[in-house]
C-alpha atoms as a PDB file:
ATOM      1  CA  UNK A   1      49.922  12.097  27.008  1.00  0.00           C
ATOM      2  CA  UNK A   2      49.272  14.137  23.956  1.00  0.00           C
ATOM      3  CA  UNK A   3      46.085  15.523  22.869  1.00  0.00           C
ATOM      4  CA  UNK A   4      45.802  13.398  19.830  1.00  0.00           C
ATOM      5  CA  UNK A   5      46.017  10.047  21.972  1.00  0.00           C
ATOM      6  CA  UNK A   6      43.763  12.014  24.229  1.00  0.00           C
ATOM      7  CA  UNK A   7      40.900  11.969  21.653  1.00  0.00           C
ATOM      8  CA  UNK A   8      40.954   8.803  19.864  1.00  0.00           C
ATOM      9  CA  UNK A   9      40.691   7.162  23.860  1.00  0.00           C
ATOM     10  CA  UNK A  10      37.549   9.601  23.921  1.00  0.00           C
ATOM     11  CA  UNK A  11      36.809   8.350  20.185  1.00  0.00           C
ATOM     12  CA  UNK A  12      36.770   4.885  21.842  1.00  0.00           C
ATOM     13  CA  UNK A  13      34.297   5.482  24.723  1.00  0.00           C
ATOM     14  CA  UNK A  14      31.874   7.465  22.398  1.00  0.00           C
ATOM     15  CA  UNK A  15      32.144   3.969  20.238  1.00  0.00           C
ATOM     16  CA  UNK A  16      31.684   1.859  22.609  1.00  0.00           C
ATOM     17  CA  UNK A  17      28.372   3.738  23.889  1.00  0.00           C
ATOM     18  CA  UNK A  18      27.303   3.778  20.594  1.00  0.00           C
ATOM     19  CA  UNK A  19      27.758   0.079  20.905  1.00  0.00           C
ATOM     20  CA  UNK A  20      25.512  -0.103  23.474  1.00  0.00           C
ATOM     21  CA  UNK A  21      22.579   1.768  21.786  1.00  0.00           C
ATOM     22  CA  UNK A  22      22.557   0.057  18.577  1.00  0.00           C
ATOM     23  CA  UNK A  23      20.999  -3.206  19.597  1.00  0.00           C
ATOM     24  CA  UNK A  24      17.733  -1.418  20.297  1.00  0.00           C
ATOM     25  CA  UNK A  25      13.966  -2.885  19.307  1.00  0.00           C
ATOM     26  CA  UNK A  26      14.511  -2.108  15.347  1.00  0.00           C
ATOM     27  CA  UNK A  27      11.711  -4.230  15.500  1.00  0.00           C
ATOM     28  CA  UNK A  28       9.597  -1.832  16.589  1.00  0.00           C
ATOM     29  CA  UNK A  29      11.126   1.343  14.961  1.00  0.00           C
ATOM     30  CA  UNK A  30      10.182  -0.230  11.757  1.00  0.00           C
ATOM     31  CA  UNK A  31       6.927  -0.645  12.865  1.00  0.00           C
ATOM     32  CA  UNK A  32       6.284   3.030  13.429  1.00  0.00           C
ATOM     33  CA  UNK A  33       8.272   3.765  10.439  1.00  0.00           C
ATOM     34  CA  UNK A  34       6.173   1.746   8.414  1.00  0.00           C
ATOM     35  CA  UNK A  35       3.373   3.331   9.847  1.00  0.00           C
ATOM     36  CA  UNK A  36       4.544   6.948   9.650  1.00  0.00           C
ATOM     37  CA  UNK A  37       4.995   5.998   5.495  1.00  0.00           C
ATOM     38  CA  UNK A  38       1.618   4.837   5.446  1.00  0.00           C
ATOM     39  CA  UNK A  39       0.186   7.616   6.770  1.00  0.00           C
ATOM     40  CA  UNK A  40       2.307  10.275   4.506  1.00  0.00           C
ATOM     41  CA  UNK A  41       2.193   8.233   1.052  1.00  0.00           C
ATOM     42  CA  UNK A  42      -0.007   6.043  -0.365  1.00  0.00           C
ATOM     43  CA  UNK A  43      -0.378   2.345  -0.091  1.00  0.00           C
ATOM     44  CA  UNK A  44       1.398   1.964  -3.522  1.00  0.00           C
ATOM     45  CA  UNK A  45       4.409   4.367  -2.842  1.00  0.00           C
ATOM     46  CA  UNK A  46       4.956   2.395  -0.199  1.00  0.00           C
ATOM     47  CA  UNK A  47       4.081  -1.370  -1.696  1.00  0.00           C
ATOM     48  CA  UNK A  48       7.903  -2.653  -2.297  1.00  0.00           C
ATOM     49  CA  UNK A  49       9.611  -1.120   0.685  1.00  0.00           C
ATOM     50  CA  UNK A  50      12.831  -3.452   0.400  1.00  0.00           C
ATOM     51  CA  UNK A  51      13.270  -2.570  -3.044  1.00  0.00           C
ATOM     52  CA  UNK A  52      12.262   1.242  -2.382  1.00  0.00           C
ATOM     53  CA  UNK A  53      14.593   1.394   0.801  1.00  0.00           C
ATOM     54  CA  UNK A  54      17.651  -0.386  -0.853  1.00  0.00           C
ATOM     55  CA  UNK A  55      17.243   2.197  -3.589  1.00  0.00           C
ATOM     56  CA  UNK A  56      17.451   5.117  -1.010  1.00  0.00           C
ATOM     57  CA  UNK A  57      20.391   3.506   1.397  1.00  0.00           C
ATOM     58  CA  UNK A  58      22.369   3.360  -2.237  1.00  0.00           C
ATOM     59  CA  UNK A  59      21.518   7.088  -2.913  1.00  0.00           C
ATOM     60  CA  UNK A  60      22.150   8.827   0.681  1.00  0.00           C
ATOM     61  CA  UNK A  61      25.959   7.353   0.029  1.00  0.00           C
ATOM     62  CA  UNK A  62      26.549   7.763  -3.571  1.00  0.00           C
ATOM     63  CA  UNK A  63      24.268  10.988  -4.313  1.00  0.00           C
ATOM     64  CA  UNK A  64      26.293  11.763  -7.026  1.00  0.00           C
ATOM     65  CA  UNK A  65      25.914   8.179  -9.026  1.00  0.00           C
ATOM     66  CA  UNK A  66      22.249   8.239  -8.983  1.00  0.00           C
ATOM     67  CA  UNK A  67      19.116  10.592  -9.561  1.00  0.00           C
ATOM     68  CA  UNK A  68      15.854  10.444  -7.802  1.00  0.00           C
ATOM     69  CA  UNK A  69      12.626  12.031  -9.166  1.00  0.00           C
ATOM     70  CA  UNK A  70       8.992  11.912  -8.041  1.00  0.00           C
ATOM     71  CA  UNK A  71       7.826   9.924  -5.210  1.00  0.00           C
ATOM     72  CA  UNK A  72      11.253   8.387  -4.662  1.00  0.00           C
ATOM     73  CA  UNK A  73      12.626  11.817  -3.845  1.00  0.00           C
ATOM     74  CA  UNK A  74       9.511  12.640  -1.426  1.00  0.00           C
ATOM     75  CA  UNK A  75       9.880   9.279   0.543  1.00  0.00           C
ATOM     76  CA  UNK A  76      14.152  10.058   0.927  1.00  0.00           C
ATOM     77  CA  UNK A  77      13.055  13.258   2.084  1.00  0.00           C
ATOM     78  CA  UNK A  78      10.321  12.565   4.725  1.00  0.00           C
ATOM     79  CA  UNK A  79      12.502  10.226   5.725  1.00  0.00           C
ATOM     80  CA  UNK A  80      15.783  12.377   6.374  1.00  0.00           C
ATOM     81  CA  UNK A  81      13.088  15.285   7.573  1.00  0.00           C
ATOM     82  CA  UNK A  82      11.869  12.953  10.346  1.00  0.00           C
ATOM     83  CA  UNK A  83      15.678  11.956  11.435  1.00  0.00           C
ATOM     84  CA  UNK A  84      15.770   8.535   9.723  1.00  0.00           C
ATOM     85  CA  UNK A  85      18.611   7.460   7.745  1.00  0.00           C
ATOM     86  CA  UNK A  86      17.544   5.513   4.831  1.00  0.00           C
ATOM     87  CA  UNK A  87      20.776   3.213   4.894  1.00  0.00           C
ATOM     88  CA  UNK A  88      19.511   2.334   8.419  1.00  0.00           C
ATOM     89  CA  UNK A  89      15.616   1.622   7.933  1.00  0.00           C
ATOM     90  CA  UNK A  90      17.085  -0.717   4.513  1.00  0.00           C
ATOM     91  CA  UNK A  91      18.893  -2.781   7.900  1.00  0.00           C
ATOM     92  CA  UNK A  92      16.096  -2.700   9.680  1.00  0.00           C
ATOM     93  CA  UNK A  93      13.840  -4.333   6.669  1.00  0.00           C
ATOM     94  CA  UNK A  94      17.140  -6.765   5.922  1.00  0.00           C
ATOM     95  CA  UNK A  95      16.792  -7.629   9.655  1.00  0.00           C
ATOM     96  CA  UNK A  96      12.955  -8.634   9.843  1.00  0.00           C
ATOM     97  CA  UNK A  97      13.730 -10.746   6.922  1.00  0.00           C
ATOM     98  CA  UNK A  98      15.998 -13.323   8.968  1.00  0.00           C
ATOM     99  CA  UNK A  99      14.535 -15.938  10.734  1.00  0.00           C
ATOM    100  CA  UNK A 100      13.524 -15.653  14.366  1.00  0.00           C
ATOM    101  CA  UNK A 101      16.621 -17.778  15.989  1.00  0.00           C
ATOM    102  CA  UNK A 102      18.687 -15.329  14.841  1.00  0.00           C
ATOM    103  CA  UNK A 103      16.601 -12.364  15.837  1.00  0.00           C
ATOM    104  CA  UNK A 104      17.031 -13.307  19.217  1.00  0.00           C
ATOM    105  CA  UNK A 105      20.528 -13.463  19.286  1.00  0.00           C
ATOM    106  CA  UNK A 106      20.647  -9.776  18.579  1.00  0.00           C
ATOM    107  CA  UNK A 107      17.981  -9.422  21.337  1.00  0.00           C
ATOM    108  CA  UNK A 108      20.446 -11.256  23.379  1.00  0.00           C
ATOM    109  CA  UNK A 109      23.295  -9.202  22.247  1.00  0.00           C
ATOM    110  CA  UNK A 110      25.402 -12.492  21.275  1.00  0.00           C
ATOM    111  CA  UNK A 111      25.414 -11.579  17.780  1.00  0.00           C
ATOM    112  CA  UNK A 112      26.002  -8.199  16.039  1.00  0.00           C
ATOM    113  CA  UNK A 113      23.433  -7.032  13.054  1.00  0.00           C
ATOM    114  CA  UNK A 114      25.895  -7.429  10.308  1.00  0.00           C
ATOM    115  CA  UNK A 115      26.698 -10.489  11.328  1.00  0.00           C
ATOM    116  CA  UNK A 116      23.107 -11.887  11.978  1.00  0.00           C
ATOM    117  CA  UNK A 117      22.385 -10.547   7.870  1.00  0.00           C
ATOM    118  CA  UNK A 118      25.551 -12.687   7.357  1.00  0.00           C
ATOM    119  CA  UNK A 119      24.288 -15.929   8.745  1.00  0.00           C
ATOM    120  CA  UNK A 120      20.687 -15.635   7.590  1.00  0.00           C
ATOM    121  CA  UNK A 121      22.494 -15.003   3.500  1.00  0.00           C
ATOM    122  CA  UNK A 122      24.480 -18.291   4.449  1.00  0.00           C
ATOM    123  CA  UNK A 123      21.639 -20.313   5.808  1.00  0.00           C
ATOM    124  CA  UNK A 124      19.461 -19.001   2.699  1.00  0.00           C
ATOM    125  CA  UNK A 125      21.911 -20.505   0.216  1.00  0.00           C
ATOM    126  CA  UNK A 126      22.840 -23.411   1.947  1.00  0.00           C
ATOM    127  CA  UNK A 127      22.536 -26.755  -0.007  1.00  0.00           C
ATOM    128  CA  UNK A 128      21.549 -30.189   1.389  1.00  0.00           C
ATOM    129  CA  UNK A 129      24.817 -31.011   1.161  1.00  0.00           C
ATOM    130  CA  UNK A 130      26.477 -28.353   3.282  1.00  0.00           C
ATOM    131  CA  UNK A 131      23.531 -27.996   6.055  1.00  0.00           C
ATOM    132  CA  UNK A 132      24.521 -31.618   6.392  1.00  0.00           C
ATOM    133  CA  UNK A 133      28.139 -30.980   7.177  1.00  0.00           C
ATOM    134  CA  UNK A 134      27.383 -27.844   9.132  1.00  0.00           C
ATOM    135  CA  UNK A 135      25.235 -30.269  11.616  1.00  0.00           C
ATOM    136  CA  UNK A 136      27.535 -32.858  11.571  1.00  0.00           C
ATOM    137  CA  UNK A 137      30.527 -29.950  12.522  1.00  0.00           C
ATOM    138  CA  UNK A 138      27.874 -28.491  15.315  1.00  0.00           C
ATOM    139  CA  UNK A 139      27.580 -32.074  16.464  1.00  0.00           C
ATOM    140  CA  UNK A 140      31.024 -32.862  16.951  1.00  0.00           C
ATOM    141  CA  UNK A 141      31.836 -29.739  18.541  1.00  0.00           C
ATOM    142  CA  UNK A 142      29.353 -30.412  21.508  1.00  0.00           C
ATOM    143  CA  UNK A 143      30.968 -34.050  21.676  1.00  0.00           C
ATOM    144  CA  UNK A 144      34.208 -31.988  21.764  1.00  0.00           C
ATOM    145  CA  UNK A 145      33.457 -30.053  24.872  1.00  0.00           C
ATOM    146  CA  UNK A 146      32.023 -32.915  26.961  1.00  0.00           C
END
């Protein structure tokens, strides 16, 4: 076996651990985060936080497409002082957003995060028209496996 195999098997068990850990209580890291904010900023730094954290995720990634000043800059950097990466907390908020079916499917570990922000997007733009189909397909699927 050569030592490159070697590593990308060892790449593979560090992902799959990682796996394992990701489906944690976000729930409840938000909750301290939001907390934490609170404490550090004011009421009114902190008022938007979707808007504020999308803003952030964007930045961490693309540093050089964007420029932060004032209290936008303080908040990115309490956050990455205190270990929290803003692309991550901007989940979290996406993920308290969906509705509560879905959030416990990722308790459940049946669904992944991505895809849970996926079906919530879907089920938020869904017309009459196509929730109607979508039953009817559900429906005939269960006949299906009888």
């Amino acid at each position: 076996m050569s030592p490159k195999s070697g590593r990308f098997g060892f790449a593979m068990e560090v992902a799959c651990v990682k796996h394992k850990n990701v489906q944690k209580n976000f729930l409840g890291k938000l909750k301290s985060l939001k907390k934490e904010l609170l404490e550090a900023f004011s009421e009114d730094d902190v008022r938007n936080l979707a808007e504020l954290m999308s803003k952030l995720a964007h930045y961490h990634y693309n540093k050089k497409k964007y420029f932060m000043i004032g209290k936008e800059k303080e908040i990115y950097n309490f956050l990455i002082k205190n270990s929290y990466n803003p692309y991550t907390v901007y989940r979290w908020i996406l993920l308290e957003k969906v509705p509560e079916d879905i959030r416990f499917q990722i308790k459940q570990k049946q669904i992944t995060q991505k895809r849970a922000i996926a079906i919530a997007f879907k089920r938020r733009h869904e017309t009459n028209e196509t929730l109607a189909e979508s039953i009817r397909d559900v429906g005939l699927q269960l006949i299906a496996r009888m």
